[in-house]
C-alpha atoms as a PDB file:
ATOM      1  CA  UNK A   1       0.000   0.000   0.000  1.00  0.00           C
ATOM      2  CA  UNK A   2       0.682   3.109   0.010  1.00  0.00           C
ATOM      3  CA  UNK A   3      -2.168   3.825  -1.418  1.00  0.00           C
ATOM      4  CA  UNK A   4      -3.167  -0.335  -1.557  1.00  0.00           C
ATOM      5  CA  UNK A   5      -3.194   0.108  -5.821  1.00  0.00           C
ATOM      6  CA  UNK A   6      -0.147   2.900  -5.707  1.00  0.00           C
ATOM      7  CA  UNK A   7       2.818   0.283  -6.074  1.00  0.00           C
ATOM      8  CA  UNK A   8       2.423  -0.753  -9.537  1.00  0.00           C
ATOM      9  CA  UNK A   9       3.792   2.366 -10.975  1.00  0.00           C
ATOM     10  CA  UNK A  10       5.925   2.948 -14.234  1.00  0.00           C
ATOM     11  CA  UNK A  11       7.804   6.299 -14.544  1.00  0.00           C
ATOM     12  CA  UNK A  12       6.874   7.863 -17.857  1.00  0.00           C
ATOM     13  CA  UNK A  13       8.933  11.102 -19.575  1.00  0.00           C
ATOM     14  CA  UNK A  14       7.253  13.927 -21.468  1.00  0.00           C
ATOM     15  CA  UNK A  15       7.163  13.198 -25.141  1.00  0.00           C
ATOM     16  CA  UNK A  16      10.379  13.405 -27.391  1.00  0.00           C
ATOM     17  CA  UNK A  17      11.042  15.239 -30.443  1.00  0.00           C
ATOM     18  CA  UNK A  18       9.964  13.976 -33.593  1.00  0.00           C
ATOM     19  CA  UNK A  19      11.165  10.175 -34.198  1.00  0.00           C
ATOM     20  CA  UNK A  20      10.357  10.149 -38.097  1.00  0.00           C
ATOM     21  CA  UNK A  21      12.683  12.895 -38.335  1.00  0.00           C
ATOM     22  CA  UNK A  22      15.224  11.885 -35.814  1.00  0.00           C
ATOM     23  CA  UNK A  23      15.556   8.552 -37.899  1.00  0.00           C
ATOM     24  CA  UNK A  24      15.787  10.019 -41.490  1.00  0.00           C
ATOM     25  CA  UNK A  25      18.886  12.004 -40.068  1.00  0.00           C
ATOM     26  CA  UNK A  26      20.665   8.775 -37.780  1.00  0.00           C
ATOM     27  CA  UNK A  27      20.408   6.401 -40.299  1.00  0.00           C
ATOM     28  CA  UNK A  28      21.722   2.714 -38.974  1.00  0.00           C
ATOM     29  CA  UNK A  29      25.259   2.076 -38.251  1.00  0.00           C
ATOM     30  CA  UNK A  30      26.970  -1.135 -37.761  1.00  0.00           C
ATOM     31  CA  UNK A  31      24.325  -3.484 -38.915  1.00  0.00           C
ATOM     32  CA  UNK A  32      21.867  -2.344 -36.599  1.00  0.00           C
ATOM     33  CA  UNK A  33      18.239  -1.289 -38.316  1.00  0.00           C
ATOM     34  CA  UNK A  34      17.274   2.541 -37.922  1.00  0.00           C
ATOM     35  CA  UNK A  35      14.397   2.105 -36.041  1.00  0.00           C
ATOM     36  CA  UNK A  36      17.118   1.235 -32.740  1.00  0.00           C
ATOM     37  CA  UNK A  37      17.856   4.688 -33.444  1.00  0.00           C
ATOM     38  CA  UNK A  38      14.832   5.633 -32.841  1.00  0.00           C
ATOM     39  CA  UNK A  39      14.403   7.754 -29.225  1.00  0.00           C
ATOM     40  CA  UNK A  40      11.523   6.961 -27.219  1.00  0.00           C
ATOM     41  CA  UNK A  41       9.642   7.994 -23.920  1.00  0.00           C
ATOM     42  CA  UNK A  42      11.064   5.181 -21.735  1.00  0.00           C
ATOM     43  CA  UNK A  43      14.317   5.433 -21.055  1.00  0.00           C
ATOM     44  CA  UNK A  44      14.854   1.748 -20.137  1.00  0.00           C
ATOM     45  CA  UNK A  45      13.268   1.250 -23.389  1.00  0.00           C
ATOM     46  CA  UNK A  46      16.069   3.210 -25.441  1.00  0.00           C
ATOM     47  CA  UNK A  47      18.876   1.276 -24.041  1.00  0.00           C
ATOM     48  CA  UNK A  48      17.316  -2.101 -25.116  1.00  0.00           C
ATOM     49  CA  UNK A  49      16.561  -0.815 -28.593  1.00  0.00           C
ATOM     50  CA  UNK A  50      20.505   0.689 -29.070  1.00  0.00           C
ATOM     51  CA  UNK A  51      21.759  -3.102 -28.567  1.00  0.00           C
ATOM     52  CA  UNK A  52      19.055  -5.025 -31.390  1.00  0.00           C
ATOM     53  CA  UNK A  53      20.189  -6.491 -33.872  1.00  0.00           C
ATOM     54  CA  UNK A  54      18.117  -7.071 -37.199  1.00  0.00           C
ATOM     55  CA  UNK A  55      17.852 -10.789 -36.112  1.00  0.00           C
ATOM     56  CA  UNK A  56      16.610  -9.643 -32.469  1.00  0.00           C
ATOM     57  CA  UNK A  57      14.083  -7.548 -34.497  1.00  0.00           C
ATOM     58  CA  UNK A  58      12.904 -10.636 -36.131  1.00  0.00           C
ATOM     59  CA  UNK A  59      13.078 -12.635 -33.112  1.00  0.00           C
ATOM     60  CA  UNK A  60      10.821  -9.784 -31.872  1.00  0.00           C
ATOM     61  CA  UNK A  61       8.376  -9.298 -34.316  1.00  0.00           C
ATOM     62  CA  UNK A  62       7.926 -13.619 -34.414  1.00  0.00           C
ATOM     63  CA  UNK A  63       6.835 -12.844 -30.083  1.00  0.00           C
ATOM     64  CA  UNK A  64       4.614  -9.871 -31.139  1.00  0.00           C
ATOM     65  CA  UNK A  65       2.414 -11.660 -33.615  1.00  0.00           C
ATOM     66  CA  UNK A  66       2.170 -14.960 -31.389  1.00  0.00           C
ATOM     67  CA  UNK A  67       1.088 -12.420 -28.270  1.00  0.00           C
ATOM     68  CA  UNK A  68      -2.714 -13.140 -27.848  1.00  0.00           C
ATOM     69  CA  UNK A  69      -4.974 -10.945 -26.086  1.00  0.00           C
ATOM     70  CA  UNK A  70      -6.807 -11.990 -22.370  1.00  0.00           C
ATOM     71  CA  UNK A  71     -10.085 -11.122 -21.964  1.00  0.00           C
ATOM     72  CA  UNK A  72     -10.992  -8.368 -19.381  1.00  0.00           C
ATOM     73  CA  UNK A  73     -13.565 -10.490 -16.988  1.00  0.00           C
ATOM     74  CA  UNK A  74     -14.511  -8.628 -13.393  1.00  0.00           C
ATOM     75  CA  UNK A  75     -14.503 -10.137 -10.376  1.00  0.00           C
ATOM     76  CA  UNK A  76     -17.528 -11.502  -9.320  1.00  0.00           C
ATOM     77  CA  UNK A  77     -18.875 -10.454  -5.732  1.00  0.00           C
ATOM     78  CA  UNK A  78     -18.848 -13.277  -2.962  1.00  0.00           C
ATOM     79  CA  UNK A  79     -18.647 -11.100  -0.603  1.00  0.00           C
ATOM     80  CA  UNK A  80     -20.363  -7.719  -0.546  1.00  0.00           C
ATOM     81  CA  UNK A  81     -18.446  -3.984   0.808  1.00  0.00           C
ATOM     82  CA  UNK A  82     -19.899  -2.252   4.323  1.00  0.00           C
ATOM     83  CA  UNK A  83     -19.165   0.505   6.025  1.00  0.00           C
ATOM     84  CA  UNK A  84     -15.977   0.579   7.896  1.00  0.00           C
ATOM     85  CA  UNK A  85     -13.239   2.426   8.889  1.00  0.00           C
ATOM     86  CA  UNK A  86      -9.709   0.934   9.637  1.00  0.00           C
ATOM     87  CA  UNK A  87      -6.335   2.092  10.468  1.00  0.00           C
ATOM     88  CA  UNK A  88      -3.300   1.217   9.198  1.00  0.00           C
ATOM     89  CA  UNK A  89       0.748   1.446   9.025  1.00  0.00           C
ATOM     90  CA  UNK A  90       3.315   1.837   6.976  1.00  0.00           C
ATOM     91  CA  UNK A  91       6.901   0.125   7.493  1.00  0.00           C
ATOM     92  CA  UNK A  92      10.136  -0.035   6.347  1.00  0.00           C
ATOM     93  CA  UNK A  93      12.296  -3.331   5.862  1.00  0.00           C
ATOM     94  CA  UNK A  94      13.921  -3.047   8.989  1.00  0.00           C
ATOM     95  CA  UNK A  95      10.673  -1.826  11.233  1.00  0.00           C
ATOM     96  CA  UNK A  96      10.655   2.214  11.308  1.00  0.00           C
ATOM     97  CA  UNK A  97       7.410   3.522  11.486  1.00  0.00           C
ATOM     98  CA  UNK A  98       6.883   6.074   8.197  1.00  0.00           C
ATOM     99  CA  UNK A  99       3.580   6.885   7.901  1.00  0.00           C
ATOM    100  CA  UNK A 100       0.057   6.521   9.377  1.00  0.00           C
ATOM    101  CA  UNK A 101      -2.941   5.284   7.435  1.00  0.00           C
ATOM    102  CA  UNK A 102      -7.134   5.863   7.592  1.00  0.00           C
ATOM    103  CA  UNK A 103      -9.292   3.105   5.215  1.00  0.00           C
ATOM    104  CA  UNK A 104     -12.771   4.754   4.885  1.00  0.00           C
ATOM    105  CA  UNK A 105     -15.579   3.051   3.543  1.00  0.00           C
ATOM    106  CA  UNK A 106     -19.264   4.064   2.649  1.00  0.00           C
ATOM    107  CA  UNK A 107     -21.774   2.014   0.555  1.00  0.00           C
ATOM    108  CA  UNK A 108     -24.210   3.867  -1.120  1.00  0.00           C
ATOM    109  CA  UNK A 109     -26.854   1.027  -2.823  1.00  0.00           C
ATOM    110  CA  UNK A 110     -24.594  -0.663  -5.349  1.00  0.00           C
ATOM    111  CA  UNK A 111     -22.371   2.046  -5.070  1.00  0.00           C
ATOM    112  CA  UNK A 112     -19.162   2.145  -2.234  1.00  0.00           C
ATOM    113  CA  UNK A 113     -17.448   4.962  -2.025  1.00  0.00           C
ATOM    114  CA  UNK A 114     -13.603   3.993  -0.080  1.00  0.00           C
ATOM    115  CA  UNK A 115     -10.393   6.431   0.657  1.00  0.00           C
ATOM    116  CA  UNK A 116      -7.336   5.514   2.048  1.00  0.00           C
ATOM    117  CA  UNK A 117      -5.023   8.402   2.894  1.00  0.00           C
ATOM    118  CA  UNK A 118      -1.447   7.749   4.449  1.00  0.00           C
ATOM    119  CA  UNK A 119      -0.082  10.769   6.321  1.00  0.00           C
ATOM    120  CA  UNK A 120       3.639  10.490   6.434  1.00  0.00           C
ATOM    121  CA  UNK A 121       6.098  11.832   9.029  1.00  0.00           C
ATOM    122  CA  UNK A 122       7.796  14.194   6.821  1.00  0.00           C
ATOM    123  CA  UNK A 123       4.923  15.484   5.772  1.00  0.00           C
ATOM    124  CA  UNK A 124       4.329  13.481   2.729  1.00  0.00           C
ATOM    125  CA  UNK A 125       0.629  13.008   1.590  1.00  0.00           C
ATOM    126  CA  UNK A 126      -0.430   9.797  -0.217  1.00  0.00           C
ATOM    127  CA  UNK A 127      -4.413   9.647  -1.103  1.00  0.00           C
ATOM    128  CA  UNK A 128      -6.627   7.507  -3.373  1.00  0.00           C
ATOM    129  CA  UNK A 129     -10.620   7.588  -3.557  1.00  0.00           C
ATOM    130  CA  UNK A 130     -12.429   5.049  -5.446  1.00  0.00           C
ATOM    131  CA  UNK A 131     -15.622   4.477  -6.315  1.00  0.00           C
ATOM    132  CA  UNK A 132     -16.965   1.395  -7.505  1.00  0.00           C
ATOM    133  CA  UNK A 133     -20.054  -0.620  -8.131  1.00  0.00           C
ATOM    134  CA  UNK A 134     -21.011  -4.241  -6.705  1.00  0.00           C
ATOM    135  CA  UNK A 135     -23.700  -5.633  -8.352  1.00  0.00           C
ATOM    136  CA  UNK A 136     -23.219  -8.854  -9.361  1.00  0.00           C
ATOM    137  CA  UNK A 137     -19.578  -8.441 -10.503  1.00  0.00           C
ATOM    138  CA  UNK A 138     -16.920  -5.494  -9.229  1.00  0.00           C
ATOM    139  CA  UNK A 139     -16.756  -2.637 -11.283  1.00  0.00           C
ATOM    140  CA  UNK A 140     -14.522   0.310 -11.277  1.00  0.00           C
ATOM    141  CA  UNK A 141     -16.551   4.158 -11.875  1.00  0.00           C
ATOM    142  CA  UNK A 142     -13.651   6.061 -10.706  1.00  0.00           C
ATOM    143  CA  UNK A 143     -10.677   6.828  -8.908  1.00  0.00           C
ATOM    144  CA  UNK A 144      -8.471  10.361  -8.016  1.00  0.00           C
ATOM    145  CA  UNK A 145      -4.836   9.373  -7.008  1.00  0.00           C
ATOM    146  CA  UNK A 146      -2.657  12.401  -5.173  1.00  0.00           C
ATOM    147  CA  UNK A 147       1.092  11.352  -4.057  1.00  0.00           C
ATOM    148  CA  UNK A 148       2.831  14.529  -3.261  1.00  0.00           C
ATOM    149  CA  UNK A 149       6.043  15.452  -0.327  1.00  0.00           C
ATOM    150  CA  UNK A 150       9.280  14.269  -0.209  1.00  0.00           C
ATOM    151  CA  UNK A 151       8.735  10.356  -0.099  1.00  0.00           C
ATOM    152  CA  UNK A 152       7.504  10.615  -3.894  1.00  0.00           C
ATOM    153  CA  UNK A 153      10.401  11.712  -6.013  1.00  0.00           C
ATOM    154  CA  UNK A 154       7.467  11.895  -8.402  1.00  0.00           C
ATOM    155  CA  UNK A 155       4.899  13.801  -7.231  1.00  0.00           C
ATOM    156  CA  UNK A 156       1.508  12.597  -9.390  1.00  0.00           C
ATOM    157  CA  UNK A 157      -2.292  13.598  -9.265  1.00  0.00           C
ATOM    158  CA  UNK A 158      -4.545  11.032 -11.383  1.00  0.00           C
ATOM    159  CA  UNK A 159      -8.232  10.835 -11.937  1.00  0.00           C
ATOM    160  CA  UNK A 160     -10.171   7.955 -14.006  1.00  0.00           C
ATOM    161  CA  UNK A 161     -13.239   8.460 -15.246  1.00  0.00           C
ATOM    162  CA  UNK A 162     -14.671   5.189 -16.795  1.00  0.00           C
ATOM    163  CA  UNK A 163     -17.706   5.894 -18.264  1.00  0.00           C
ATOM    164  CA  UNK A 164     -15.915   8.414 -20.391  1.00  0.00           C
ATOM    165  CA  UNK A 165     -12.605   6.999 -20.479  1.00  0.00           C
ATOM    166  CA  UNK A 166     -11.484  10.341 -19.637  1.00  0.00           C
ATOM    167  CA  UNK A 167      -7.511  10.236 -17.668  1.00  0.00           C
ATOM    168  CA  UNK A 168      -6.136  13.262 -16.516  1.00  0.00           C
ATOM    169  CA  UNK A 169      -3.019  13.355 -14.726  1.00  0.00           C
ATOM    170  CA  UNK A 170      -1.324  16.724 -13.146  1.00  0.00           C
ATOM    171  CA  UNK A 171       2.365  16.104 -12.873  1.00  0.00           C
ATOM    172  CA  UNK A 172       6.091  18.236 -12.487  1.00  0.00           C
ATOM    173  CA  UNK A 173       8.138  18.054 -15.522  1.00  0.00           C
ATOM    174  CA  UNK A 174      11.900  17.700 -15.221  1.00  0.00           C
ATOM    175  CA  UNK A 175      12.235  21.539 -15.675  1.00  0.00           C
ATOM    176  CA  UNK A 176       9.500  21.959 -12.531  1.00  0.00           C
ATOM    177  CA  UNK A 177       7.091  23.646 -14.130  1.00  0.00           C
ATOM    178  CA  UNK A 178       3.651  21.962 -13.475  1.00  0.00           C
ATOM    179  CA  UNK A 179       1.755  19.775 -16.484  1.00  0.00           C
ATOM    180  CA  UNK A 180      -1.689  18.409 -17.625  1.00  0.00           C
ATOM    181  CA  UNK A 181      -2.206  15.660 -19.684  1.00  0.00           C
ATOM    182  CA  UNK A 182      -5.421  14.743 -20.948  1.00  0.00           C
ATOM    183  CA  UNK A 183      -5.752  10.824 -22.518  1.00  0.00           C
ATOM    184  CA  UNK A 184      -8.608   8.809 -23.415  1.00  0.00           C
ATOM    185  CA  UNK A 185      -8.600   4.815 -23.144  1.00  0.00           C
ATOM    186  CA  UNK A 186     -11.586   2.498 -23.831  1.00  0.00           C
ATOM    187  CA  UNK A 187     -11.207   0.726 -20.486  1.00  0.00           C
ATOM    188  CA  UNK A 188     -12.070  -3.341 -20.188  1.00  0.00           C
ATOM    189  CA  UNK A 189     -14.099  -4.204 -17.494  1.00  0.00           C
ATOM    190  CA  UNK A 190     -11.993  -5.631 -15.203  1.00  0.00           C
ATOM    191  CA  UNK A 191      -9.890  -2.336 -14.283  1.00  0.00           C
ATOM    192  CA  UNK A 192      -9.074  -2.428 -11.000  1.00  0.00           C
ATOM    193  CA  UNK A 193      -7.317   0.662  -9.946  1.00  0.00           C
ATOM    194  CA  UNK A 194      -8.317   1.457  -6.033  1.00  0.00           C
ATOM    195  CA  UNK A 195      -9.814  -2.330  -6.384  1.00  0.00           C
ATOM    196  CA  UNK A 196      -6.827  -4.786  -5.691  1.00  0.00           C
ATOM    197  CA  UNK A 197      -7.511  -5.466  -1.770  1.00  0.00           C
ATOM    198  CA  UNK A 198     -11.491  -6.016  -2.453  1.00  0.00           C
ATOM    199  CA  UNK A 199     -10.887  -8.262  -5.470  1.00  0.00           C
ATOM    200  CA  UNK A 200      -8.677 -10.356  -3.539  1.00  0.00           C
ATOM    201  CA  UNK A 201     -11.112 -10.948  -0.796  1.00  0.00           C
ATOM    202  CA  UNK A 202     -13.268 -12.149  -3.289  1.00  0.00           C
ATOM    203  CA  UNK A 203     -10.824 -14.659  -5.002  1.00  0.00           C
ATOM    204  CA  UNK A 204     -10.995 -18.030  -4.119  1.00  0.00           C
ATOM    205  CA  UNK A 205      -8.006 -19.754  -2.805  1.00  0.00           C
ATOM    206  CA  UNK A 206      -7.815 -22.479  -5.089  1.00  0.00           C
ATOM    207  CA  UNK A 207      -7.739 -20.348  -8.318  1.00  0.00           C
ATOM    208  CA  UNK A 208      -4.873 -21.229 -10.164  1.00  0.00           C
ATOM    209  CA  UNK A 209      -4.747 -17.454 -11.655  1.00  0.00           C
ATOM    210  CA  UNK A 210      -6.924 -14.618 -12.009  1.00  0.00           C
ATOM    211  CA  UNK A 211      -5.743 -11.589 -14.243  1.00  0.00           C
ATOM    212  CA  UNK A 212      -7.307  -8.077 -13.943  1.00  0.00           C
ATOM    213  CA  UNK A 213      -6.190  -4.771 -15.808  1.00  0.00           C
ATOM    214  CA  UNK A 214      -4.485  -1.518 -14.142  1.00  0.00           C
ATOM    215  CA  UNK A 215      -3.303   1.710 -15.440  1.00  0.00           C
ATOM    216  CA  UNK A 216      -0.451   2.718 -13.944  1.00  0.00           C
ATOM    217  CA  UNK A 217       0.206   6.138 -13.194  1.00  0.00           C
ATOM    218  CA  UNK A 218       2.751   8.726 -14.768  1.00  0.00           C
ATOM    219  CA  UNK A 219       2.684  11.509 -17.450  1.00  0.00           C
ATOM    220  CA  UNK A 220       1.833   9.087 -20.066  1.00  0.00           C
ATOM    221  CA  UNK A 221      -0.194   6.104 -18.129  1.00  0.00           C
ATOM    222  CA  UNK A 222       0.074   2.747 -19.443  1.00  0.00           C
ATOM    223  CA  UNK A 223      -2.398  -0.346 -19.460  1.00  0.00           C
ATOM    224  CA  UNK A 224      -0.764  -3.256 -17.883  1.00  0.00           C
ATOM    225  CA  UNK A 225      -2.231  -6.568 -16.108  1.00  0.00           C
ATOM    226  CA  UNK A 226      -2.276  -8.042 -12.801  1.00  0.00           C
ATOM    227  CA  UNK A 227      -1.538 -11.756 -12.827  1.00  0.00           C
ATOM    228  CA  UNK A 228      -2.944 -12.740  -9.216  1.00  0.00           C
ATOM    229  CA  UNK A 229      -2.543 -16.108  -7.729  1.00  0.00           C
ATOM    230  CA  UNK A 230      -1.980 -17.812  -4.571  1.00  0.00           C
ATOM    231  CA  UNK A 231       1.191 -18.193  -2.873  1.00  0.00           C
ATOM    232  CA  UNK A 232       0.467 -20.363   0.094  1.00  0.00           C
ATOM    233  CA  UNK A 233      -1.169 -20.451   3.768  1.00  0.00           C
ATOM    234  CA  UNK A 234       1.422 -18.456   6.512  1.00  0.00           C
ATOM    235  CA  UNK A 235       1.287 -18.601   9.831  1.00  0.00           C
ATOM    236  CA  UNK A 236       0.758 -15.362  12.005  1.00  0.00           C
ATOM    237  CA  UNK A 237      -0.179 -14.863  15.853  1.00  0.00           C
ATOM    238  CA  UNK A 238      -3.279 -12.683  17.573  1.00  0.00           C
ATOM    239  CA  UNK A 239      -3.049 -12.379  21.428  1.00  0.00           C
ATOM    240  CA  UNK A 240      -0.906 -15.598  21.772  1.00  0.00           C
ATOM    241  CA  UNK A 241      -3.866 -17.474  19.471  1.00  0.00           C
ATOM    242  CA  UNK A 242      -2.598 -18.540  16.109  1.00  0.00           C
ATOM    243  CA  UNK A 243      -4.335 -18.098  12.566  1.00  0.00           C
ATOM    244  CA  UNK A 244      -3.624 -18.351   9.008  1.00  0.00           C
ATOM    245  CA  UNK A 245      -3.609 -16.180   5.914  1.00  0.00           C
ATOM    246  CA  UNK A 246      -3.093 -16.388   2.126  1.00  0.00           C
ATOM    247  CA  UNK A 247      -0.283 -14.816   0.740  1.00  0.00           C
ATOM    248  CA  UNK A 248      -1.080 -13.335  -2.661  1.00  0.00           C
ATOM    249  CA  UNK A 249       1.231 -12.499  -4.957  1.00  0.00           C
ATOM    250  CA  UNK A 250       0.791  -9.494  -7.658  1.00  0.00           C
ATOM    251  CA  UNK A 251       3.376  -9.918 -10.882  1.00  0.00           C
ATOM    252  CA  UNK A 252       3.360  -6.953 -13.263  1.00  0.00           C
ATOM    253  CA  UNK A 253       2.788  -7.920 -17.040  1.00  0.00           C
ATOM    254  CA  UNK A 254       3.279  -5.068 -19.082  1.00  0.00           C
ATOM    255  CA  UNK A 255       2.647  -6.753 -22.686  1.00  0.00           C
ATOM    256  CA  UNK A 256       3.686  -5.534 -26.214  1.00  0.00           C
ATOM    257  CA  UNK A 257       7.383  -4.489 -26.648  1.00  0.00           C
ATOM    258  CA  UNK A 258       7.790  -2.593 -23.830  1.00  0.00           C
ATOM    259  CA  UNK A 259       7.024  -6.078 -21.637  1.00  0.00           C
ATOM    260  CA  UNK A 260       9.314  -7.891 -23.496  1.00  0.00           C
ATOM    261  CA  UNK A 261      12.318  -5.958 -23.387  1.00  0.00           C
ATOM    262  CA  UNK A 262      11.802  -5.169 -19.371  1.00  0.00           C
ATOM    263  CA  UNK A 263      13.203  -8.232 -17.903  1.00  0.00           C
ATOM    264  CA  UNK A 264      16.239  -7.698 -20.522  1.00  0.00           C
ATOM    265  CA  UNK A 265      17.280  -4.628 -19.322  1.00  0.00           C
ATOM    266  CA  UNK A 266      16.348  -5.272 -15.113  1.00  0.00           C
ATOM    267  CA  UNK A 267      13.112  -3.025 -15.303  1.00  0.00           C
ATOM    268  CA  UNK A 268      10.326  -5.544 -14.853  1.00  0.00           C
ATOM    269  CA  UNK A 269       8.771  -4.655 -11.514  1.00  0.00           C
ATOM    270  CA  UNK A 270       9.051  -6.911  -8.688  1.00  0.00           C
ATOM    271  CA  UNK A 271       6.407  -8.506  -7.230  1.00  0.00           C
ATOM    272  CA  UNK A 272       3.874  -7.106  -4.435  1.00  0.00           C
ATOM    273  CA  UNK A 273       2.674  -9.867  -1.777  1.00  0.00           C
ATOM    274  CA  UNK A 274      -0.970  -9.521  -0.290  1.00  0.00           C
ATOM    275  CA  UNK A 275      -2.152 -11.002   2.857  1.00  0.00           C
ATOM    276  CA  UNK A 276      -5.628 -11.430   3.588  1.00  0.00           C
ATOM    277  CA  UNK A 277      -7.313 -13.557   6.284  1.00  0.00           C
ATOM    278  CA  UNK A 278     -10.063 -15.809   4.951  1.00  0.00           C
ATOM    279  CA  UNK A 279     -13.529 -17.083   6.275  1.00  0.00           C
ATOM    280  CA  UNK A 280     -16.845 -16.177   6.022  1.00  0.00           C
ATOM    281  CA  UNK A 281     -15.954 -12.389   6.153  1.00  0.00           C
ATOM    282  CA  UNK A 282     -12.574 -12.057   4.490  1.00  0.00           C
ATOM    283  CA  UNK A 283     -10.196  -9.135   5.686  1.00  0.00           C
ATOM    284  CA  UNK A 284      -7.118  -7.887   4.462  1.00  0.00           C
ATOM    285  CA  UNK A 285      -4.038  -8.064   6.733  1.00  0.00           C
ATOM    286  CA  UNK A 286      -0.538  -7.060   5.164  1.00  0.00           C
ATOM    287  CA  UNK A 287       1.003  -5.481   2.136  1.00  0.00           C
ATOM    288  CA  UNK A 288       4.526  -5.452   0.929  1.00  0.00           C
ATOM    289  CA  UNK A 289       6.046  -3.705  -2.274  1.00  0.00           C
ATOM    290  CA  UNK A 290       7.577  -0.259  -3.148  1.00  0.00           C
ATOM    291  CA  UNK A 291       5.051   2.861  -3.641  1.00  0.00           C
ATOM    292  CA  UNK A 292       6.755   3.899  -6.909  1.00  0.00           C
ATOM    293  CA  UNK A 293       8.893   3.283  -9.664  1.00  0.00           C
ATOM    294  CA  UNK A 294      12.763   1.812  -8.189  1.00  0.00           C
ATOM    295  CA  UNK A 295      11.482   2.693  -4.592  1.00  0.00           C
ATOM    296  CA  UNK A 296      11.877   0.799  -1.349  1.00  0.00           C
ATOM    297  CA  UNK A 297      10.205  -2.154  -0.015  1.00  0.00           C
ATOM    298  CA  UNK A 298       7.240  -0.936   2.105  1.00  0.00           C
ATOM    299  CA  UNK A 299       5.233  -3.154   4.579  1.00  0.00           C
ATOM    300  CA  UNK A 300       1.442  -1.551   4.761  1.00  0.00           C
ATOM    301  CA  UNK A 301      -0.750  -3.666   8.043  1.00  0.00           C
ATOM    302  CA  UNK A 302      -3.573  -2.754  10.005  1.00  0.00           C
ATOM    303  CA  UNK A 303      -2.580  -1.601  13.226  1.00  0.00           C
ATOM    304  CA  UNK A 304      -4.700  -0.607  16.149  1.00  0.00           C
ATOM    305  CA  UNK A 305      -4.904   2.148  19.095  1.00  0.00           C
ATOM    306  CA  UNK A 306      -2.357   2.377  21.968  1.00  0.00           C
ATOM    307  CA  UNK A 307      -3.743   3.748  25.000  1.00  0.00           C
ATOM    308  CA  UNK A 308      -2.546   5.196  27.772  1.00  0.00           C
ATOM    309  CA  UNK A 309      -1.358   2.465  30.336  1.00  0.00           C
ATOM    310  CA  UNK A 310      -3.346   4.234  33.230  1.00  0.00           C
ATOM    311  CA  UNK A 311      -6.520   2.301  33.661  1.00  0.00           C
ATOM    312  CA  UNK A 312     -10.114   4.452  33.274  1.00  0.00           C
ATOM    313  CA  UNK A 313     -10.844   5.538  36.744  1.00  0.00           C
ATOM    314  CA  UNK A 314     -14.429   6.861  36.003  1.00  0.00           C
ATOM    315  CA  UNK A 315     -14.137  10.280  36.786  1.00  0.00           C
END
């Protein structure tokens, strides 16, 4: 978490000058073809492209046409959203407290309306609200994600509109002056931005693999998918009483070229593992993955109160 949807991020870079032009006046050296001349708006992305080949270009294009398409099924509801409210904590590696969490929840008919908004120690502001429909199957409406302060070396404000397909995203260019970018996407049905904790909780355990689509956030968002599946039962402790949780664990498939090239050149992002208690009325527990693009391991868990030690005296 922070926010429970905010670690599958990819770091996107305002748009370069024109490529057609750029490759008509670098044309290919060495045996390489001109289009790994070509600059793009990924940086990781560039270096792979410099070091092709024309037989890597072949062996690429054969893995582009054999790609086929998953279809974009929701979740289905097993267990229906309440009102609630929840705290939570976030955690480095080795244990320091960073940042304080609030889950609020309303349902509204068919209709919940949930933010989660981590207030960090150094000020640092991390906020998503989601709204979402649960009849039948879970469906995304929309979702506004802020991160802003000096934990987010890339501070980004992102709303999704659905039903329009309308993305807007507010960011800081290199130069710090401040930018809006307005996109349009014909979004499947199974987006799940502000969505990952519910979905799980309505996953069952013995599914080998369930795959839902995200857009991650950044200048230029991309569509990506969630490949979800079960990593095993773990052991944790409540009040000296034992229980058990599944571990889920969240791998990052980009798709197209850019997905192909990522593990090539060390930018695929790692995985996130999700912990959530099963049962009649599922809960989630723990998260664990980095907030943003090459950031540090973060451990998100709900946490409760801590009271003064003197006992109520009734006065």
């Amino acid at each position: 978490m922070p926010t429970l949807t905010s670690q599958i991020i990819l770091h996107r870079l305002p748009r370069t000058s024109n490529a057609r032009r750029y490759a008509r006046s670098n044309p290919p050296r060495n045996g390489r073809t001109s289009l790994s001349c070509v600059p793009t708006e990924l940086p990781f992305l560039n270096l792979a492209l410099g070091h092709l080949s024309l037989s890597n270009w072949t062996w690429l294009f054969v893995l582009l046409l054999t790609c086929r398409v998953v279809s974009a099924e929701p979740v289905a509801v097993r267990h229906r959203e309440g009102t609630l409210h929840g705290f939570l904590l976030v955690r480095t590696l080795e244990g320091t407290a960073i940042a304080t969490g609030d889950l609020i929840q309303v349902p509204h008919g068919d209709r919940v309306n949930s933010r989660i908004v981590f207030r960090f120690k150094d000020g640092s502001i991390d906020d998503e609200t989601t709204v979402y429909s649960q009849n039948g199957v879970f469906r995304l409406i929309s979702d506004h994600h802020v991160q802003r302060g000096s934990s987010f070396p890339n501070p980004i404000d992102m709303s999704i509109e659905t039903s329009t397909g309308q993305v807007t995203v507010h960011f800081t260019d290199n130069d710090g002056k401040d930018r809006v970018t307005n996109d349009h996407f014909d979004f499947p049905a199974d987006l799940a931005n502000g969505l990952v904790p519910t979905l799980l909780k309505n996953i069952r355990q013995d599914t080998p693999e369930t795959k839902v689509s995200f857009l991650t956030a950044g200048p230029k968002p991309l569509l990506i998918k969630l490949a979800i599946s079960a990593g095993g039962e773990e052991r944790f402790s409540l009040g000296g009483s034992h229980r058990k949780a599944m571990r889920y664990v969240l791998k990052v498939e980009i798709g197209g070229v850019l997905g192909l090239l990522a593990p090539v050149v060390g930018k695929q992002p790692p995985d996130t593992q999700v912990w959530i208690l099963g049962g009649e009325a599922p809960t989630f527990l723990k998260w664990q993955g980095p907030a943003y693009e090459s950031g540090p391991i973060w451990i998100t868990e709900l946490t409760s109160p801590i009271w003064s030690k003197e006992p109520y005296s009734g006065r």
